[in-house]
C-alpha atoms as a PDB file:
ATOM      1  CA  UNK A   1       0.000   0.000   0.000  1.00  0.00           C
ATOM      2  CA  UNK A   2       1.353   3.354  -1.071  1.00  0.00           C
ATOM      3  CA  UNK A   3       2.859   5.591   1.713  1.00  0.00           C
ATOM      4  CA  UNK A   4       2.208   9.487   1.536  1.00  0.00           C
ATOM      5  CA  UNK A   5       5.544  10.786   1.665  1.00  0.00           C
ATOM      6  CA  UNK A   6       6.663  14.510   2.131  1.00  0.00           C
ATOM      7  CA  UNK A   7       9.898  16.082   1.634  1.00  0.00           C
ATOM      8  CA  UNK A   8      13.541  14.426   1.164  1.00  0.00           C
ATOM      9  CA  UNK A   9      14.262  13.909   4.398  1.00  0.00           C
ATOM     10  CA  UNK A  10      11.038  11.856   5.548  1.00  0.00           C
ATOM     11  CA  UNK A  11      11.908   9.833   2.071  1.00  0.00           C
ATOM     12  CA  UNK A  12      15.172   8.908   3.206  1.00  0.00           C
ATOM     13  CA  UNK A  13      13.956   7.931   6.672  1.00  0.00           C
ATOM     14  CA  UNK A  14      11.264   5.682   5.072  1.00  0.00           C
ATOM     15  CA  UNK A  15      13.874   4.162   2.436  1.00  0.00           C
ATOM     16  CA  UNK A  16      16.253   3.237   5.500  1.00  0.00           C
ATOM     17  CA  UNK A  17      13.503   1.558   7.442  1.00  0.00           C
ATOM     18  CA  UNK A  18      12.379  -0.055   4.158  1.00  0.00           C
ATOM     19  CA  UNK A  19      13.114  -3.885   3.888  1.00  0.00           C
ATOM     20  CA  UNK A  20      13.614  -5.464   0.495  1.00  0.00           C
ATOM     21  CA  UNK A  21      10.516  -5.557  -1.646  1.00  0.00           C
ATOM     22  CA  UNK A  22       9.294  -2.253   0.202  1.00  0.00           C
ATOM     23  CA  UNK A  23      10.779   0.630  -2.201  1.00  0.00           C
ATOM     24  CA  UNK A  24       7.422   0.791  -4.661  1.00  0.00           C
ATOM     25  CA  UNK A  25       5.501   2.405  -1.723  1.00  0.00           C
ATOM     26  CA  UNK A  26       8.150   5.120  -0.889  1.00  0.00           C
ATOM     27  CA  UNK A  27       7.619   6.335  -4.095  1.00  0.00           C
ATOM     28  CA  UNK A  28       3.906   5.977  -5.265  1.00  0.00           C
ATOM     29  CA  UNK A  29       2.792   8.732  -2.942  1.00  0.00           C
ATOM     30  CA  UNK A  30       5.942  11.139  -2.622  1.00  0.00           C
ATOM     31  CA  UNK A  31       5.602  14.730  -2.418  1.00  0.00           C
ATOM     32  CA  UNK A  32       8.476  16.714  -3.097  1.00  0.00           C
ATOM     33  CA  UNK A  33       9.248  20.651  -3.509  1.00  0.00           C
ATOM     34  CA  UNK A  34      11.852  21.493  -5.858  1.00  0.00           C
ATOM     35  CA  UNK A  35      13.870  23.471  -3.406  1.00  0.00           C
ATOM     36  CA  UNK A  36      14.466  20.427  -1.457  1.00  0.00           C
ATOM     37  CA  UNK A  37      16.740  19.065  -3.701  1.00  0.00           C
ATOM     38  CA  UNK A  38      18.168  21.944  -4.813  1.00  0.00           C
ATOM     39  CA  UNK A  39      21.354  21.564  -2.661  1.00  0.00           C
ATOM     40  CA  UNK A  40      22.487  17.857  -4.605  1.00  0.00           C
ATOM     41  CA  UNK A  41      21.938  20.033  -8.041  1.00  0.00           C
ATOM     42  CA  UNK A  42      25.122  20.292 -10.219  1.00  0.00           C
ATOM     43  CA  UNK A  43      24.933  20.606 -13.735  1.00  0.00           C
ATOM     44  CA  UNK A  44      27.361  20.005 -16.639  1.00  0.00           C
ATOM     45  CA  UNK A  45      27.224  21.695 -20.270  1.00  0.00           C
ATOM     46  CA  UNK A  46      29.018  18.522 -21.020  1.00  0.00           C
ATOM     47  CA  UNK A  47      26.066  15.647 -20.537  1.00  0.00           C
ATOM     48  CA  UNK A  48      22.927  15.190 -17.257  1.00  0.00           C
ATOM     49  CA  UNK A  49      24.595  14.452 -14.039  1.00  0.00           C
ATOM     50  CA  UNK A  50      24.374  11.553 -11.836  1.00  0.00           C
ATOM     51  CA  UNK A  51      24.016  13.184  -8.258  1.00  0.00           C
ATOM     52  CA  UNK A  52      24.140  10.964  -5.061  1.00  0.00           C
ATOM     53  CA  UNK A  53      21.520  11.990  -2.761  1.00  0.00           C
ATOM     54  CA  UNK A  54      21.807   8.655  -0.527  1.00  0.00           C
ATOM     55  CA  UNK A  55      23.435   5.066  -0.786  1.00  0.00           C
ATOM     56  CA  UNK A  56      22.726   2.307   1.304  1.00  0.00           C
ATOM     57  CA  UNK A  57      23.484  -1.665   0.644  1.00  0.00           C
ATOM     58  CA  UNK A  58      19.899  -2.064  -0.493  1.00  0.00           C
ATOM     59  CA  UNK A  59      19.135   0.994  -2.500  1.00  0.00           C
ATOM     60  CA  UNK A  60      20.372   4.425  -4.017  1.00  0.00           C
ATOM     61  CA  UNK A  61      19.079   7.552  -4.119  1.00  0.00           C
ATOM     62  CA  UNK A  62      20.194  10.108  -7.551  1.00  0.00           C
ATOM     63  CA  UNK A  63      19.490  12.875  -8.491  1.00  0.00           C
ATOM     64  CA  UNK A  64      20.163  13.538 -12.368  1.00  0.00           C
ATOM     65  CA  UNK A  65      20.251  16.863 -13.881  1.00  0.00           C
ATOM     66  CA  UNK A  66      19.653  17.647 -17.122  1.00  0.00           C
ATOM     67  CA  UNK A  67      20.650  20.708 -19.152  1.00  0.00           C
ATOM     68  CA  UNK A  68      17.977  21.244 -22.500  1.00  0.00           C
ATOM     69  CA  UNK A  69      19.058  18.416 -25.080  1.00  0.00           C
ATOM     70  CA  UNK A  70      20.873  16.390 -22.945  1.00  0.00           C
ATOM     71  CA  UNK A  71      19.833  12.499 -22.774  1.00  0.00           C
ATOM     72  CA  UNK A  72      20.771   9.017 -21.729  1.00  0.00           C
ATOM     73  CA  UNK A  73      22.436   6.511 -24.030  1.00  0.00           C
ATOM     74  CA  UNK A  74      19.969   3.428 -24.745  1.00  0.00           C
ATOM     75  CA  UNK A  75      20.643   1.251 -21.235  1.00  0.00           C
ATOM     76  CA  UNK A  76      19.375  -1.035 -19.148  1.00  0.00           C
ATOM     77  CA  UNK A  77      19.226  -1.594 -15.099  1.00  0.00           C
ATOM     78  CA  UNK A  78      21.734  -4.001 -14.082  1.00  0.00           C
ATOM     79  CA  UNK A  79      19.075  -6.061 -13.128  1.00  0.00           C
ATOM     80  CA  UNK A  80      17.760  -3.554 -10.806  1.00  0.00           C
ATOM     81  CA  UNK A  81      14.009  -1.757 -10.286  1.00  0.00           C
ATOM     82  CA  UNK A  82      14.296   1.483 -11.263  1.00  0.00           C
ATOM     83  CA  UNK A  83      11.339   4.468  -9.795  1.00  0.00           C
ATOM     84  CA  UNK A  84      11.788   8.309 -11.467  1.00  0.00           C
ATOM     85  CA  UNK A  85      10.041  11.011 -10.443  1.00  0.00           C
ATOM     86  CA  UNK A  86      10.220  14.261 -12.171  1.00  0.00           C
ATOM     87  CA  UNK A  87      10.876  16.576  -9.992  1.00  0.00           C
ATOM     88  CA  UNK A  88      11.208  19.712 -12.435  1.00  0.00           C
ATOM     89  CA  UNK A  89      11.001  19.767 -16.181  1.00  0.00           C
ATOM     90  CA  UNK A  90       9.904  17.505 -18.889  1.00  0.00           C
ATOM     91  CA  UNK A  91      11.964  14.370 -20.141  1.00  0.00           C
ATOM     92  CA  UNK A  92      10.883  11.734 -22.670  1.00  0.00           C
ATOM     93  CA  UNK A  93      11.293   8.656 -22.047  1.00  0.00           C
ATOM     94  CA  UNK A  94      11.301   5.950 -24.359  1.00  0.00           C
ATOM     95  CA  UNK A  95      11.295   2.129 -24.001  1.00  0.00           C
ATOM     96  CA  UNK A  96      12.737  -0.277 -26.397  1.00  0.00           C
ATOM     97  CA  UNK A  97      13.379  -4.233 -26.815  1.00  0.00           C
ATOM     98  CA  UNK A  98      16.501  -5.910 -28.040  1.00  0.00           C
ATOM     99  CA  UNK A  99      15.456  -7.673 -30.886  1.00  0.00           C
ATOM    100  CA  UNK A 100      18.604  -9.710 -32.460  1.00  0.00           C
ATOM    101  CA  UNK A 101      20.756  -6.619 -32.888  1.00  0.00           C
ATOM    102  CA  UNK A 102      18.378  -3.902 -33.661  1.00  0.00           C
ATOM    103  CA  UNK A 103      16.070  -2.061 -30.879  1.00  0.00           C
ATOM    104  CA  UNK A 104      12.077  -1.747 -31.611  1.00  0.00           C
ATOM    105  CA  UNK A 105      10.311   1.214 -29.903  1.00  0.00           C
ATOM    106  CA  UNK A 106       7.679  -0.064 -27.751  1.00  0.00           C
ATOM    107  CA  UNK A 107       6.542   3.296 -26.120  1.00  0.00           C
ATOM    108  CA  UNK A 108       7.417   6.782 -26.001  1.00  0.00           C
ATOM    109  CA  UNK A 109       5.970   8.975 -23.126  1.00  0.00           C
ATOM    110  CA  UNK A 110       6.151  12.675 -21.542  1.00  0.00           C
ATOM    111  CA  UNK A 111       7.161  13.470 -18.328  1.00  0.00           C
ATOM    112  CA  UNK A 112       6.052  16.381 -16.344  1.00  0.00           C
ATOM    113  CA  UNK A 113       7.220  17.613 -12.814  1.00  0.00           C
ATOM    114  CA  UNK A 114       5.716  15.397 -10.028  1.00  0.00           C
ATOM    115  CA  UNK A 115       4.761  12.242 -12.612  1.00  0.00           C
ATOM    116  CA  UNK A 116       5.979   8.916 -11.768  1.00  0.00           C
ATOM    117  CA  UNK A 117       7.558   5.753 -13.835  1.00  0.00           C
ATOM    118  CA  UNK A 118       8.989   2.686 -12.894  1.00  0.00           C
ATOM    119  CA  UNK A 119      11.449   0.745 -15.176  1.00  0.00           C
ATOM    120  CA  UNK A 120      12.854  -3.151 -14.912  1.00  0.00           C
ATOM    121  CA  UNK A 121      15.298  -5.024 -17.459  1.00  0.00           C
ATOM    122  CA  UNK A 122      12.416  -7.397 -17.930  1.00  0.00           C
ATOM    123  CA  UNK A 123      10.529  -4.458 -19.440  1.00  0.00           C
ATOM    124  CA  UNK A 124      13.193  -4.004 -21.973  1.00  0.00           C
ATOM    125  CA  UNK A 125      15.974  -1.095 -22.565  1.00  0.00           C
ATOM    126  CA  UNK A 126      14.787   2.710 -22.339  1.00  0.00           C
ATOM    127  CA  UNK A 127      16.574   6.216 -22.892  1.00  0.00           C
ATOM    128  CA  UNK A 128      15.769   9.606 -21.061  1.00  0.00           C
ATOM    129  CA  UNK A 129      15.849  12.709 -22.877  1.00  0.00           C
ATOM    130  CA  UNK A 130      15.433  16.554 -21.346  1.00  0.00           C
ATOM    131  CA  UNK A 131      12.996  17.638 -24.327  1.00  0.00           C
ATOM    132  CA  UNK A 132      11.923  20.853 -22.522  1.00  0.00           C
ATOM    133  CA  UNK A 133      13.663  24.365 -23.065  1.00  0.00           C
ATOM    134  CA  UNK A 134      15.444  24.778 -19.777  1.00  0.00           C
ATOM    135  CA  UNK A 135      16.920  22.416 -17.093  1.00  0.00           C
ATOM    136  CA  UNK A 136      15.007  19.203 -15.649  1.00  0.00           C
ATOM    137  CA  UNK A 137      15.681  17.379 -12.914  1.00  0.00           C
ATOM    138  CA  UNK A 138      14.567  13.691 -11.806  1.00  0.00           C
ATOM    139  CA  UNK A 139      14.997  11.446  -8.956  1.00  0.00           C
ATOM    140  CA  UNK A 140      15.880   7.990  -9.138  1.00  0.00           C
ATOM    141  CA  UNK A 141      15.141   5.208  -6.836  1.00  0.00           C
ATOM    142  CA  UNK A 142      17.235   2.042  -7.488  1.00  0.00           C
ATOM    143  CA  UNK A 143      16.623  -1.029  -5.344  1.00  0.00           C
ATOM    144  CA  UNK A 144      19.362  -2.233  -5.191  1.00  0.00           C
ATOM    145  CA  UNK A 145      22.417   0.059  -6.528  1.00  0.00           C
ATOM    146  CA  UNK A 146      23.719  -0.042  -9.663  1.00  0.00           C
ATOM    147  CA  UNK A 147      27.457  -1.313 -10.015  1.00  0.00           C
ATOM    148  CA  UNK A 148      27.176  -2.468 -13.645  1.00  0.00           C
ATOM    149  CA  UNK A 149      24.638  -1.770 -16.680  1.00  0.00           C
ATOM    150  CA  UNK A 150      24.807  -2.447 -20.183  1.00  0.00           C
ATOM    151  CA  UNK A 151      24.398   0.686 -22.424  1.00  0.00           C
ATOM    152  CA  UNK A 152      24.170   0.889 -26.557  1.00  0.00           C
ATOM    153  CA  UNK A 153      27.062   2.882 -28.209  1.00  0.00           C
ATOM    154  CA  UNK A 154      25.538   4.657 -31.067  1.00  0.00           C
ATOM    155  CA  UNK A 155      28.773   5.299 -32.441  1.00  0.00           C
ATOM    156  CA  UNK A 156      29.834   1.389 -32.540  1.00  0.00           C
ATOM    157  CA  UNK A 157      26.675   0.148 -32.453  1.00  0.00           C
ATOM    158  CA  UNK A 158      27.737  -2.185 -29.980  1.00  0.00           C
ATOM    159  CA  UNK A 159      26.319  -2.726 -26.526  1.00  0.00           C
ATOM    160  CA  UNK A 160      28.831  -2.644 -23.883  1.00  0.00           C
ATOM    161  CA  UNK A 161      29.388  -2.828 -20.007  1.00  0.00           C
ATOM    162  CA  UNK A 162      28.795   0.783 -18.148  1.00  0.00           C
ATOM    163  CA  UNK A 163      30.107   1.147 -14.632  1.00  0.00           C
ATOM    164  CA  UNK A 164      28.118   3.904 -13.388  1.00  0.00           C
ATOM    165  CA  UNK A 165      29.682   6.923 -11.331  1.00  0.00           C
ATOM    166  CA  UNK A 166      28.873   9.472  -9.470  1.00  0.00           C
ATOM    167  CA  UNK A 167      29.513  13.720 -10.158  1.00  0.00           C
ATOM    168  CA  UNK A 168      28.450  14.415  -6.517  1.00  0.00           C
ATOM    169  CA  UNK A 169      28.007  12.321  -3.814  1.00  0.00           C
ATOM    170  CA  UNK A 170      25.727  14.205  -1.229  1.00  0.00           C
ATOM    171  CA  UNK A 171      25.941  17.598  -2.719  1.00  0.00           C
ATOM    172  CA  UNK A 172      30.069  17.760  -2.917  1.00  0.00           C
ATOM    173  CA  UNK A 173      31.925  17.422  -5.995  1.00  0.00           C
ATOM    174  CA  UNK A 174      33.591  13.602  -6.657  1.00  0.00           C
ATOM    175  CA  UNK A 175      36.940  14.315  -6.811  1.00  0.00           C
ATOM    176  CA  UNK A 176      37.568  12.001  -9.709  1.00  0.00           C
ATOM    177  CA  UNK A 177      35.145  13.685 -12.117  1.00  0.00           C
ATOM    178  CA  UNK A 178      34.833  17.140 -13.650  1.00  0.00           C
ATOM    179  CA  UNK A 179      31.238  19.232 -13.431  1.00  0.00           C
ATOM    180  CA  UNK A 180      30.635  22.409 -14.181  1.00  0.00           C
END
């Protein structure tokens, strides 16, 4: 049964005293203000940003940032659930399935500020694209982490292994990567 949630910080509480199989209802209800997040918001001209919000051994909490234009390479989850609410914006998302080496398009939605979608490798492959005319921001819920994905390289057409990083890790910089 769906939990109403509000603000980041009651989120977080609930996601910590969440067993496995529990995430889905931290999410379904959440209400979130945009200033909230604000303070785990870097951008980068560059490409979106993946912005740690909180990590635990079950789940992980990311905020991505997206300047206008700026998408996701075709991937999929690691195995992992995937939640994504919109906190400001509008993104596209669309959802595709490997068939032999080409992808079909199974569904291509909108995403406004406050909607909700929920992603699994059994689904198939998606991308995210910011398609609005300034900055967007989502939050993703991943039970559990991500430590390997696969993602489609346009430019070989080849799908290869991703090891996700992080640009921030609870609003500072990771040392190892450059955002602007």
């Amino acid at each position: 049964m769906p939990v109403n949630i509000n603000g980041l910080n009651n989120l977080i509480e609930h996601l910590e005293a969440c067993g496995e199989g529990d995430f889905a209802t931290s999410v379904q209800g959440l209400q979130l203000e945009k200033e909230e997040i604000l303070p785990y918001a870097h951008w980068s001209e560059k490409q979106y940003t993946r912005n740690c919000v909180a990590h635990s051994d079950l789940y992980e909490l990311i905020l991505l940032c997206w300047e206008p234009g700026q998408d996701t390479p075709i991937h999929d989850h690691g195995g992992e659930e995937c939640w994504v609410y919109l906190v400001d914006g509008e993104l596209e998302e669309e959802r595709l399935t490997l068939v032999g080496d080409n992808f079909n398009l199974d569904q291509k939605r909108t995403c406004r500020s406050g909607d909700l979608t929920y992603m699994n490798d059994d689904m198939g492959w998606h991308t995210l694209s910011n398609v609005s005319r300034s900055r967007s921001m989502s939050l993703h819920l991943y039970a559990n982490p991500i430590g390997k994905c696969r993602v489609y390289n346009e430019d070989d057409s080849k799908i290869e292994d991703h090891f996700p990083e992080y640009d921030t890790v609870k609003g500072e910089l990771n040392a190892n990567i450059s955002v602007q």
